[in-house]
N, C-alpha and C. Protein backbone atom coordinates (compact mmCIF):
# COMPACT_ATOMS: atom_id res chain seq x y z
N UNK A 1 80.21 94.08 100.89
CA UNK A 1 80.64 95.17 101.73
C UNK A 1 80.26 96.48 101.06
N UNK A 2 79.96 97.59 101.65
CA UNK A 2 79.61 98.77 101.13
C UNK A 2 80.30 99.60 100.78
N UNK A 3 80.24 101.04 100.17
CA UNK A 3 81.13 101.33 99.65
C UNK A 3 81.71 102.79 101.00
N UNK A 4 82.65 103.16 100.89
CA UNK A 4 83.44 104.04 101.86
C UNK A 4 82.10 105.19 101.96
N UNK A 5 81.77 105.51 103.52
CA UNK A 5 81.27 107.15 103.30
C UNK A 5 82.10 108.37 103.36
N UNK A 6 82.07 109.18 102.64
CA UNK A 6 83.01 110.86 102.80
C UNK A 6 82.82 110.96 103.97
N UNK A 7 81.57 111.31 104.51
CA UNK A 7 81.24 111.93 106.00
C UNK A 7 81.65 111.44 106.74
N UNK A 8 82.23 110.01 106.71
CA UNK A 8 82.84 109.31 108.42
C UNK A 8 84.48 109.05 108.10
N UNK A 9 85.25 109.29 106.70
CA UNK A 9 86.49 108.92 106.32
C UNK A 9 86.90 110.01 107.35
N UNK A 10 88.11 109.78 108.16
CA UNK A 10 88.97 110.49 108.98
C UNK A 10 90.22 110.86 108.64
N UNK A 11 90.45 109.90 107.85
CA UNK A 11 92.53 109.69 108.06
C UNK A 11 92.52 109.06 106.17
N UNK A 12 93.46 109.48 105.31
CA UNK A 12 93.75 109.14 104.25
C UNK A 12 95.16 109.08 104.21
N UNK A 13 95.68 107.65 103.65
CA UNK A 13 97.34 107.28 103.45
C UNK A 13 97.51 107.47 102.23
N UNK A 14 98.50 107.55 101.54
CA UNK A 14 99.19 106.72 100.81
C UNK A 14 100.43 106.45 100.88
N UNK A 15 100.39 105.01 100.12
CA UNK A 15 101.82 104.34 101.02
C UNK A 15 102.28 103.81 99.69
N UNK A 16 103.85 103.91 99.13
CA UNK A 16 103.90 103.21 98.15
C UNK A 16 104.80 102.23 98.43
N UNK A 17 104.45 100.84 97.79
CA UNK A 17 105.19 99.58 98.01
C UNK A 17 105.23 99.39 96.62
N UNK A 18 106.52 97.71 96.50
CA UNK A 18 106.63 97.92 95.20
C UNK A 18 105.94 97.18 94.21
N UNK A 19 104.11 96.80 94.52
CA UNK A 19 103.74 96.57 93.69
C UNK A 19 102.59 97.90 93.10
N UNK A 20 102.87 99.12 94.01
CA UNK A 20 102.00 100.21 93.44
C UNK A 20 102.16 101.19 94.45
N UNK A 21 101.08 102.34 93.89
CA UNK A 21 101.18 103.43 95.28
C UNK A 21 99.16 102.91 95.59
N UNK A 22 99.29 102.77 96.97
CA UNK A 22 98.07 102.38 97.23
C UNK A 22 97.41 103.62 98.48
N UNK A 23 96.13 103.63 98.22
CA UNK A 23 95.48 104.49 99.16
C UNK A 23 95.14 103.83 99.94
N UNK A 24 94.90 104.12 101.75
CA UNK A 24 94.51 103.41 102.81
C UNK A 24 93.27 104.82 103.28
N UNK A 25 92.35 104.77 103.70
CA UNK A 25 91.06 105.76 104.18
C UNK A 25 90.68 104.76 105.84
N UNK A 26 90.53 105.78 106.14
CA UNK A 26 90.12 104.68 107.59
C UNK A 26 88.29 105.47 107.83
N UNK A 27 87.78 105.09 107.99
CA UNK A 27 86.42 105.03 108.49
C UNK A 27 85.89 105.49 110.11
N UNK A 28 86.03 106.10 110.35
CA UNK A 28 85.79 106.12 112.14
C UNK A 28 84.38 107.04 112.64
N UNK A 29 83.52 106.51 113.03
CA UNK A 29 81.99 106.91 113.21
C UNK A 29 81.82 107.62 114.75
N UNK A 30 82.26 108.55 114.80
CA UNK A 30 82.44 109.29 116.89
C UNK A 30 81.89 108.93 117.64
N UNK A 31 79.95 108.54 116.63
CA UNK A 31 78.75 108.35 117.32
C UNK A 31 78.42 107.33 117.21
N UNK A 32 78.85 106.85 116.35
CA UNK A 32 78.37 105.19 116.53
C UNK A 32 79.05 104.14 117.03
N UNK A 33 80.68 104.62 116.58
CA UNK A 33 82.09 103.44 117.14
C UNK A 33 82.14 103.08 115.68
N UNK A 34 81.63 103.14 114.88
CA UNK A 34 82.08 102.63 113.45
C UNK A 34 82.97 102.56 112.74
N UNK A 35 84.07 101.64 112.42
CA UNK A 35 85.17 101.26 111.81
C UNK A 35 85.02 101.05 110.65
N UNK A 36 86.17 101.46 109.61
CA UNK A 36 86.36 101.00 108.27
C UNK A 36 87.68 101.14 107.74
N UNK A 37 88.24 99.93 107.71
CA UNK A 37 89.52 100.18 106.28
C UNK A 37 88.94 99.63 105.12
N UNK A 38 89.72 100.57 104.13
CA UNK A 38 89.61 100.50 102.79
C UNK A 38 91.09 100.63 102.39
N UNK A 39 91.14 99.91 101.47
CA UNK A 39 92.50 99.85 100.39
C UNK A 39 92.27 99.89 99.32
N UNK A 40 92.29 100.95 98.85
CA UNK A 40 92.44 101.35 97.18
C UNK A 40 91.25 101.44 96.62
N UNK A 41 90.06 101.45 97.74
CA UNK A 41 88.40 101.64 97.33
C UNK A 41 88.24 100.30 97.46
N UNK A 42 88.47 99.14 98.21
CA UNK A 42 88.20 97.97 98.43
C UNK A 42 87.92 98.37 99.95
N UNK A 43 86.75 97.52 100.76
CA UNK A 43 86.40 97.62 102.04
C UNK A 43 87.32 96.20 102.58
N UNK A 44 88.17 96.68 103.25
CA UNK A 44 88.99 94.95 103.86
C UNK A 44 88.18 94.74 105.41
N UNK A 45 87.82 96.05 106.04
CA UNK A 45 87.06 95.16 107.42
C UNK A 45 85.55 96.26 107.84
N UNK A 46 85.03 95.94 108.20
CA UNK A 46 83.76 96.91 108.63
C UNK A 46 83.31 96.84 110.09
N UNK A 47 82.89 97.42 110.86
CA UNK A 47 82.70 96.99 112.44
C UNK A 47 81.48 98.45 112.72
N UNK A 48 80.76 97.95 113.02
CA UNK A 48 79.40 98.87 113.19
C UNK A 48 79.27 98.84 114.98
N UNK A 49 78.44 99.74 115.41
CA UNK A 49 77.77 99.58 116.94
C UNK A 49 78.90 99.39 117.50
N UNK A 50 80.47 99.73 117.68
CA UNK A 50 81.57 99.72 118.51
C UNK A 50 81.31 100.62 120.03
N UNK A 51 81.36 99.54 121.28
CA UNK A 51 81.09 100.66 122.38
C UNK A 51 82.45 101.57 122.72
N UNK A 52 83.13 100.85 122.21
CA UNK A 52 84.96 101.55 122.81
C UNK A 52 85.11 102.81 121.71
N UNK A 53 85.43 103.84 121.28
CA UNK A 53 85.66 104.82 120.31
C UNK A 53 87.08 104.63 119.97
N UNK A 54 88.33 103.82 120.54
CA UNK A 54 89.71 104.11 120.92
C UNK A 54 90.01 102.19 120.74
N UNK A 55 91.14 102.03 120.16
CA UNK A 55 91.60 100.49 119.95
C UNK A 55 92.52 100.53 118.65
N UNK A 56 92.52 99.57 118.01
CA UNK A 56 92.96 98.70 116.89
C UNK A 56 92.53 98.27 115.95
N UNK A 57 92.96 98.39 115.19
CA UNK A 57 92.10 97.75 113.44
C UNK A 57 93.51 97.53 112.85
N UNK A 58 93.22 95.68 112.59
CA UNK A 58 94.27 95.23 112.06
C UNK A 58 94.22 94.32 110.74
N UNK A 59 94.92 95.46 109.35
CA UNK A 59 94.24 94.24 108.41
C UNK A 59 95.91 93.87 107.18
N UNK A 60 95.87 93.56 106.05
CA UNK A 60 96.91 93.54 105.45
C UNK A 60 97.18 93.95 104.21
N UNK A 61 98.25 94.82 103.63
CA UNK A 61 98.33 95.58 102.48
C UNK A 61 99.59 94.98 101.72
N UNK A 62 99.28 94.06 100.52
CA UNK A 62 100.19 93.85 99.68
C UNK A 62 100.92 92.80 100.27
N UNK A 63 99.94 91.54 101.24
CA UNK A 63 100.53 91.23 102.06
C UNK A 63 101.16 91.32 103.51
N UNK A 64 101.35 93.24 103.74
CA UNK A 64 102.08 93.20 104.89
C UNK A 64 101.51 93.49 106.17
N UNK A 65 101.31 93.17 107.17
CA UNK A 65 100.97 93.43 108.05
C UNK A 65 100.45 94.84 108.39
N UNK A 66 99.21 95.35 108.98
CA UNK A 66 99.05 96.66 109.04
C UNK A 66 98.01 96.83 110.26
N UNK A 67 98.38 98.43 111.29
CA UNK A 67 97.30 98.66 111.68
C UNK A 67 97.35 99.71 111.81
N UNK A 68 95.88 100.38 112.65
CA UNK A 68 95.69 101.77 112.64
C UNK A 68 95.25 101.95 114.13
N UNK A 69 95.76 102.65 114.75
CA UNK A 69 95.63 102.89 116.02
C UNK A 69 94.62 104.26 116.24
N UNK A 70 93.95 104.32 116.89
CA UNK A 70 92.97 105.10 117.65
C UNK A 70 93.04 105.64 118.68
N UNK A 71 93.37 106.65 119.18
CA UNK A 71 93.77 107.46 120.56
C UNK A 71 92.77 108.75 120.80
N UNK A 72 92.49 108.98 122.05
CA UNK A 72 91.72 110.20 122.21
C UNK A 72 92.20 110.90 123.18
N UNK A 73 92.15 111.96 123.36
CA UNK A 73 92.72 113.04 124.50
C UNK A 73 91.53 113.23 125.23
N UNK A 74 90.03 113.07 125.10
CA UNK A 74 89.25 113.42 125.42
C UNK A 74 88.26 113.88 124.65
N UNK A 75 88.73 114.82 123.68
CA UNK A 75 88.01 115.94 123.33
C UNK A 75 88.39 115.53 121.23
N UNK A 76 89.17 115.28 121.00
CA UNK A 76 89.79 114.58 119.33
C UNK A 76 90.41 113.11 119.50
N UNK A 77 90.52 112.51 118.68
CA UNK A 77 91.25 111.55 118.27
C UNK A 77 91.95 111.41 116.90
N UNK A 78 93.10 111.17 117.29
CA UNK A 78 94.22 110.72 116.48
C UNK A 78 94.33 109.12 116.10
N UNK A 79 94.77 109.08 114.92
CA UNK A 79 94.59 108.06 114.13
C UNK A 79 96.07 108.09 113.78
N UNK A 80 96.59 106.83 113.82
CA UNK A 80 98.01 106.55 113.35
C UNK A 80 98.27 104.82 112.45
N UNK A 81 99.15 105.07 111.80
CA UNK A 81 99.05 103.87 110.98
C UNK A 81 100.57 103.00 110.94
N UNK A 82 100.17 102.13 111.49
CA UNK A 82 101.88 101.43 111.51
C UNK A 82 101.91 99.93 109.78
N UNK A 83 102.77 99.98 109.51
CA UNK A 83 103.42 98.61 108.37
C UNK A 83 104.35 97.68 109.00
N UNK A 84 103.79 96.63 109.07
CA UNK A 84 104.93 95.80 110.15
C UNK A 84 105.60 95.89 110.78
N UNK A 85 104.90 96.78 112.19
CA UNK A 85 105.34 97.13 113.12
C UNK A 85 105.83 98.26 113.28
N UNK A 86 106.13 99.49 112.01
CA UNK A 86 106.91 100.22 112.15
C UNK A 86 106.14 101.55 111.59
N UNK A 87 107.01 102.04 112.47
CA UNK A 87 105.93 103.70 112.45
C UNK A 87 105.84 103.96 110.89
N UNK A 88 105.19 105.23 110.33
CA UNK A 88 105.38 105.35 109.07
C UNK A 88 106.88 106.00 108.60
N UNK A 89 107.27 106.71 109.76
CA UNK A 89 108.75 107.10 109.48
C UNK A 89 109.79 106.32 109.34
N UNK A 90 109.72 105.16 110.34
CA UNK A 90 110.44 104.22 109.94
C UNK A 90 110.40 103.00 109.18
N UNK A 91 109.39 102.99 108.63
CA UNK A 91 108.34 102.47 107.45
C UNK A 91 109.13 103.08 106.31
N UNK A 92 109.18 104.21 106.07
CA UNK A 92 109.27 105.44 104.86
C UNK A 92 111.08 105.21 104.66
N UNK A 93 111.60 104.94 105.70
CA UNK A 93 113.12 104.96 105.95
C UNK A 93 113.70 103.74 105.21
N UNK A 94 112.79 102.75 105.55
CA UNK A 94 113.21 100.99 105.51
C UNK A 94 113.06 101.22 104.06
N UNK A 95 111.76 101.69 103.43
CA UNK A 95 111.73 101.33 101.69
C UNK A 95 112.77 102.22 101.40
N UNK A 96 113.13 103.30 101.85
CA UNK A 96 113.93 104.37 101.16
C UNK A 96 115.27 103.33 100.46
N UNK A 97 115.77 102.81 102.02
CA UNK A 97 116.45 101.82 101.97
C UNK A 97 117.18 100.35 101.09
N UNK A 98 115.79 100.04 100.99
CA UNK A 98 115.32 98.90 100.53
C UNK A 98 115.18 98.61 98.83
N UNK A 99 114.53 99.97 98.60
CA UNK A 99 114.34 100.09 96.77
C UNK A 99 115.05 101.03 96.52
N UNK A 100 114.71 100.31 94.81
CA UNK A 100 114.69 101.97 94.26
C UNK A 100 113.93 101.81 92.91
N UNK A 101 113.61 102.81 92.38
CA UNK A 101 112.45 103.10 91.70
C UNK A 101 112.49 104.12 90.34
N UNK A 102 112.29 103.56 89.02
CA UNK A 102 112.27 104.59 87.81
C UNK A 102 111.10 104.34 86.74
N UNK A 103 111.17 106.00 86.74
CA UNK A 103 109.40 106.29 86.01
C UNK A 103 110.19 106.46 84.18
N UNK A 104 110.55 105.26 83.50
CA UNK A 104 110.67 105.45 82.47
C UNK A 104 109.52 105.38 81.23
N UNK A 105 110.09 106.27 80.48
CA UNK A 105 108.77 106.27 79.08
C UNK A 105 109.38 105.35 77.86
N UNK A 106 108.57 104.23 77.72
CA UNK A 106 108.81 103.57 76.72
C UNK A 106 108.04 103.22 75.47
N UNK A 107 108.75 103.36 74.27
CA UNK A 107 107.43 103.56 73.48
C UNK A 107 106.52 104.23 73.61
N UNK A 108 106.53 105.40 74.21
CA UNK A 108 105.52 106.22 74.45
C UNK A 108 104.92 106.06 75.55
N UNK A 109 105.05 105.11 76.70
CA UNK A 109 104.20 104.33 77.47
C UNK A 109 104.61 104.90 78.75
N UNK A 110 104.35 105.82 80.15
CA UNK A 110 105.10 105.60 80.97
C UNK A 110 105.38 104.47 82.15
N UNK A 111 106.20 104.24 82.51
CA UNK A 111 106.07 102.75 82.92
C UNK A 111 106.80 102.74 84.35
N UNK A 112 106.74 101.84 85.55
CA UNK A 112 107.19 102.14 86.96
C UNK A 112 108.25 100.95 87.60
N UNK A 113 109.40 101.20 87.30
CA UNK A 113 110.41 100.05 87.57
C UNK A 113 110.79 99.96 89.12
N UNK A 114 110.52 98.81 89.67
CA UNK A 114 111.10 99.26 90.97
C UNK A 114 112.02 97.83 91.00
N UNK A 115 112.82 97.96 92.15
CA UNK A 115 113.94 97.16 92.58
C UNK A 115 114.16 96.98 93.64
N UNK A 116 113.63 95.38 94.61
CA UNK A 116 113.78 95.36 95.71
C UNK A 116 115.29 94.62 95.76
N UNK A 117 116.19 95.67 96.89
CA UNK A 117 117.67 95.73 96.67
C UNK A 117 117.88 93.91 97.70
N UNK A 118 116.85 93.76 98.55
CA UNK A 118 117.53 92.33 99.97
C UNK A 118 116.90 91.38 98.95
N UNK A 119 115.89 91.42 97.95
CA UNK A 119 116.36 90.37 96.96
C UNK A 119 116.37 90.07 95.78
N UNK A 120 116.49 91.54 95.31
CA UNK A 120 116.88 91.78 93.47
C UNK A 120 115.11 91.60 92.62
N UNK A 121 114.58 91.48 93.44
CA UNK A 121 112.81 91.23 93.02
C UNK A 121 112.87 92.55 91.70
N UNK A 122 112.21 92.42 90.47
CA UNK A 122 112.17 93.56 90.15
C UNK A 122 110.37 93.51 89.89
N UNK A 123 110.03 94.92 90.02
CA UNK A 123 108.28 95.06 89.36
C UNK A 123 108.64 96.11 88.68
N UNK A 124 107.56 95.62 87.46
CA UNK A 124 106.91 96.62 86.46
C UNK A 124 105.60 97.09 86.47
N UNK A 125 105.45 98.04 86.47
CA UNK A 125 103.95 98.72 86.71
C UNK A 125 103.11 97.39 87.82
N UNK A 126 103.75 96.79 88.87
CA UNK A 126 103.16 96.77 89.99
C UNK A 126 103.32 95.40 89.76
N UNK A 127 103.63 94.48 88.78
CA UNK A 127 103.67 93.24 88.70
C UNK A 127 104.86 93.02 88.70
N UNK A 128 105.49 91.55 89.58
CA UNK A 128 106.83 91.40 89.72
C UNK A 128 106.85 90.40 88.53
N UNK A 129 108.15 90.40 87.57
CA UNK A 129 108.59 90.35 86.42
C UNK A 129 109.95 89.61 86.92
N UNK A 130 109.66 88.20 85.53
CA UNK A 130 110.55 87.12 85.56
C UNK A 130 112.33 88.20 84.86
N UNK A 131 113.41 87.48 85.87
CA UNK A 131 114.73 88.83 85.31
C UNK A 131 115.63 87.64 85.30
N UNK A 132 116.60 87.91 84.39
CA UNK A 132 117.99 86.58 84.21
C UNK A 132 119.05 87.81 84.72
N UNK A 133 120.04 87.08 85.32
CA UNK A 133 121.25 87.53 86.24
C UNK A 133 122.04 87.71 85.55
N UNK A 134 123.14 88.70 85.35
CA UNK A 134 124.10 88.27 84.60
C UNK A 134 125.39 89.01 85.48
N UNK A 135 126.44 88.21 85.59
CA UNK A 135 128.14 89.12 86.40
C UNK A 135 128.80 90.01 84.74
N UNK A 136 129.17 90.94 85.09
CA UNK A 136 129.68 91.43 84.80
C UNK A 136 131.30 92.05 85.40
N UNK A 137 132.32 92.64 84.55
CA UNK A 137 133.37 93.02 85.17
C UNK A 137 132.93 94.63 85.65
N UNK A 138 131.96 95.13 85.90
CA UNK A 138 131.59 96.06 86.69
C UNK A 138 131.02 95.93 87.98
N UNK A 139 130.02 94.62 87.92
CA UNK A 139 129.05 93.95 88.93
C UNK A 139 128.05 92.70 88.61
N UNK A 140 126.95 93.49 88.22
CA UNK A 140 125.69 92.51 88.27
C UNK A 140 124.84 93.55 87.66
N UNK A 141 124.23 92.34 86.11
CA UNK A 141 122.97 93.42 85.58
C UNK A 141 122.39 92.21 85.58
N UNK A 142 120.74 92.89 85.46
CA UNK A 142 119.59 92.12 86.39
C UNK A 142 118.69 92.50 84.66
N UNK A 143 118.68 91.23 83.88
CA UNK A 143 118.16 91.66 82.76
C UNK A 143 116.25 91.05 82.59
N UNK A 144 115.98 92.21 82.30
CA UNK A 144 114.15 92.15 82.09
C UNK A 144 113.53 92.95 80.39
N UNK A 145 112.63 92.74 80.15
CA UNK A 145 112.15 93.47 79.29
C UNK A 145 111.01 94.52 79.62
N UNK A 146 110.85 95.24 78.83
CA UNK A 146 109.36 96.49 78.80
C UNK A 146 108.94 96.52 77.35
N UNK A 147 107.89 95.84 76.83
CA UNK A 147 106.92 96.30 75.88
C UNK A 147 108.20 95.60 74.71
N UNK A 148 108.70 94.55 75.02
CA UNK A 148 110.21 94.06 73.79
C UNK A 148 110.99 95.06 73.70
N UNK A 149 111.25 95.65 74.86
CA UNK A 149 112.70 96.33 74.97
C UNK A 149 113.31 96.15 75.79
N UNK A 150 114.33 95.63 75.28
CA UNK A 150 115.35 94.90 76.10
C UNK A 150 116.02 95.89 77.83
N UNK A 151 116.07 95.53 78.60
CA UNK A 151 116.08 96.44 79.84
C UNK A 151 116.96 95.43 80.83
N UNK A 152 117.89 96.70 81.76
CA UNK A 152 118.62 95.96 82.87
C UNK A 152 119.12 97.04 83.44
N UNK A 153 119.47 96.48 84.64
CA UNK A 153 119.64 97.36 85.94
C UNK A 153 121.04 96.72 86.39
N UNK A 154 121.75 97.79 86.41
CA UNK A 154 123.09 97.89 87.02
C UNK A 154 123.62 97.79 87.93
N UNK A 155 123.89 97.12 88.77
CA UNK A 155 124.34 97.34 90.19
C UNK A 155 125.65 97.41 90.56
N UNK A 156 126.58 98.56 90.21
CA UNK A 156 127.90 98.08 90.63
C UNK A 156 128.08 98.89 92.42
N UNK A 157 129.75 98.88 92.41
CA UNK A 157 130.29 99.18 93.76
C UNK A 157 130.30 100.77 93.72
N UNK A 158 130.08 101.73 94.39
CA UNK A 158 130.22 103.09 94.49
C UNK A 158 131.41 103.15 95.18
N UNK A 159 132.55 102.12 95.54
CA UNK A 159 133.63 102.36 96.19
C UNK A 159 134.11 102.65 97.54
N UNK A 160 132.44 103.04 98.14
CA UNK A 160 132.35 103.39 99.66
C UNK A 160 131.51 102.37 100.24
N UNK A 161 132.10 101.91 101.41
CA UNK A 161 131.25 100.84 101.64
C UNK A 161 130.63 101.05 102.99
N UNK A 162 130.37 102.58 102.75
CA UNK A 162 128.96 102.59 103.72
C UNK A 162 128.10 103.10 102.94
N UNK A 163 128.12 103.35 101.69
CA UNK A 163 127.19 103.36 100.67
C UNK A 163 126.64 102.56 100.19
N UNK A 164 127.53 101.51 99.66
CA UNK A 164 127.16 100.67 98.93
C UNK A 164 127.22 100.72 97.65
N UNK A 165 126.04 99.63 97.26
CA UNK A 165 126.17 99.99 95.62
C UNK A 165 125.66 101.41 95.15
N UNK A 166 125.81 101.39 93.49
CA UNK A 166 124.65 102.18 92.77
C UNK A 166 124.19 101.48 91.75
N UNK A 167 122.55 101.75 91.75
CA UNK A 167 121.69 101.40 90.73
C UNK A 167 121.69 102.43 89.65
N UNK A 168 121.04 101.65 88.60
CA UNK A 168 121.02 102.51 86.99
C UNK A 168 120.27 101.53 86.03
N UNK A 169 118.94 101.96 86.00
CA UNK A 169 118.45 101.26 84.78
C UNK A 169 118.93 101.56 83.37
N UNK A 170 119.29 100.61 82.54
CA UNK A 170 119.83 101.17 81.02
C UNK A 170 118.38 100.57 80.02
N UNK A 171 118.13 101.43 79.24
CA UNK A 171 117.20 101.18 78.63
C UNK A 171 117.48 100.56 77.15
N UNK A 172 117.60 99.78 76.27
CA UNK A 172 118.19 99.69 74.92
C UNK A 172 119.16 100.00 74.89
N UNK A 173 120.16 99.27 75.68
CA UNK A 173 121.82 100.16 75.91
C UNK A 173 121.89 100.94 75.60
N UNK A 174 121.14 102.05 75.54
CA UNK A 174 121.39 103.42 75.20
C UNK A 174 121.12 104.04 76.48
N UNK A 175 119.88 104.85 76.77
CA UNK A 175 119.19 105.02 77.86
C UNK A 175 120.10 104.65 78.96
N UNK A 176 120.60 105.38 80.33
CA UNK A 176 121.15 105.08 81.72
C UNK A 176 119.98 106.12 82.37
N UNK A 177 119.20 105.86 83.61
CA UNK A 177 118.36 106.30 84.41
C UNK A 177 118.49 106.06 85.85
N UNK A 178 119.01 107.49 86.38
CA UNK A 178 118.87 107.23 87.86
C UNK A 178 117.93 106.71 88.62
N UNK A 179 118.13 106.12 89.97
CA UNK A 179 116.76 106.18 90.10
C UNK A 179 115.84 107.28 90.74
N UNK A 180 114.63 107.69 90.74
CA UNK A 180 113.95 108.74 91.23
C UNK A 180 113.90 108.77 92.66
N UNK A 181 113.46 110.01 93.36
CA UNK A 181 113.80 109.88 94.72
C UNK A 181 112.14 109.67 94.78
N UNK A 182 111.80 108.73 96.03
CA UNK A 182 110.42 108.60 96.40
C UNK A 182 109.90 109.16 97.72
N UNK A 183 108.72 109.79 97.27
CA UNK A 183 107.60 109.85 98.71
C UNK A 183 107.15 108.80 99.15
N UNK A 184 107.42 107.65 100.41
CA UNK A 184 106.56 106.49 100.25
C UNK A 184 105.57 106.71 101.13
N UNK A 185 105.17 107.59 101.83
CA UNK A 185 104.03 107.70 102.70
C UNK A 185 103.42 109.39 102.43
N UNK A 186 102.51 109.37 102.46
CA UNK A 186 102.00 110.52 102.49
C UNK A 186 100.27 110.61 103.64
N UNK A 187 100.47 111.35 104.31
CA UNK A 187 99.28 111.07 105.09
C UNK A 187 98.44 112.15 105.12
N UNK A 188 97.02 112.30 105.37
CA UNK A 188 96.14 113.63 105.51
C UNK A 188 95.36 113.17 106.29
N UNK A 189 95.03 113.83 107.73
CA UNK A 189 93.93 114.13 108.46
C UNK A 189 93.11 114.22 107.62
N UNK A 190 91.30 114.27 108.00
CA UNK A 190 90.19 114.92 106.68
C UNK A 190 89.82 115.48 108.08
């Protein structure tokens, strides 16, 4: 497959899930019908000589289901990008939801913890990482390492239970780290 052109890229994502923040570029040719997704500088589909200018391109990111919709008024077209089914707002809402996420420095190293909350999954710099459970008389720490430092994530009750819990990575029982607030979508027309 070839590599992305500048001159026909239309629409640039980024979307972060929790094995990274990944770029999506879509490809769209006015004059030719020419299609392209790319993920992260990888070509996932190519479609040349398209007579329709307006449709669907459906491929998958990190696993999840994805497409990009094509609309014209006549005169421009708009490009929109849905994640399993769901707009990017409500895409952006669900992870808000769903994780949570800390940019700790270890050993000098900076490093990207995330925490999927529906099933305690944890990743480190984009790879999901083997974690032992442990109860505690606070809650539940979710114990992992970084670089042989010992690491775990806190989950107790915030007392409100339309809140829920709160998370807190502790680093070398010393270290407590909120988690960071995230952008998970970011989009640009070109």
């Amino acid at each position: 497959m070839s590599s992305p052109n500048p001159g026909d890229i239309v629409h640039l994502w980024k979307i972060t899930l929790p094995d990274g923040v990944h770029t999506i570029t879509f490809e769209h040719g006015t004059t030719s019908g020419k299609r392209a997704v790319n993920v992260d500088g990888v070509e996932l589909m190519r479609k040349n000589w398209m007579f329709s200018l307006v449709g669907v391109e459906k491929f998958k990111i990190s696993g999840r289901s994805a497409q990009i919709s094509i609309v014209s008024n006549g005169w421009t077209f708009e490009y929109t990008l849905e994640i399993e089914g769901k707009s990017l707002k409500r895409f952006a809402e669900a992870e808000k939801k769903n994780t949570r996420t800390w940019l700790p420095n270890i050993n000098r190293q900076p490093h990207r913890v995330v925490l999927e909350i529906t099933n305690m999954d944890v990743y480190l710099d984009g790879e999901k990482v083997e974690t032992r459970g442990e109860f505690v008389s606070e809650g539940v720490e979710t114990h992992f390492d970084i670089d042989n430092v010992d690491c775990y994530i806190r989950s107790v009750s915030s007392g409100n239970k339309h809140k829920g819990l709160n998370y807190t990575l502790v680093v070398d029982d010393s270290d407590e780290l909120p988690p960071t607030d995230n952008d998970f979508v970011e989009s640009f027309p070109i």
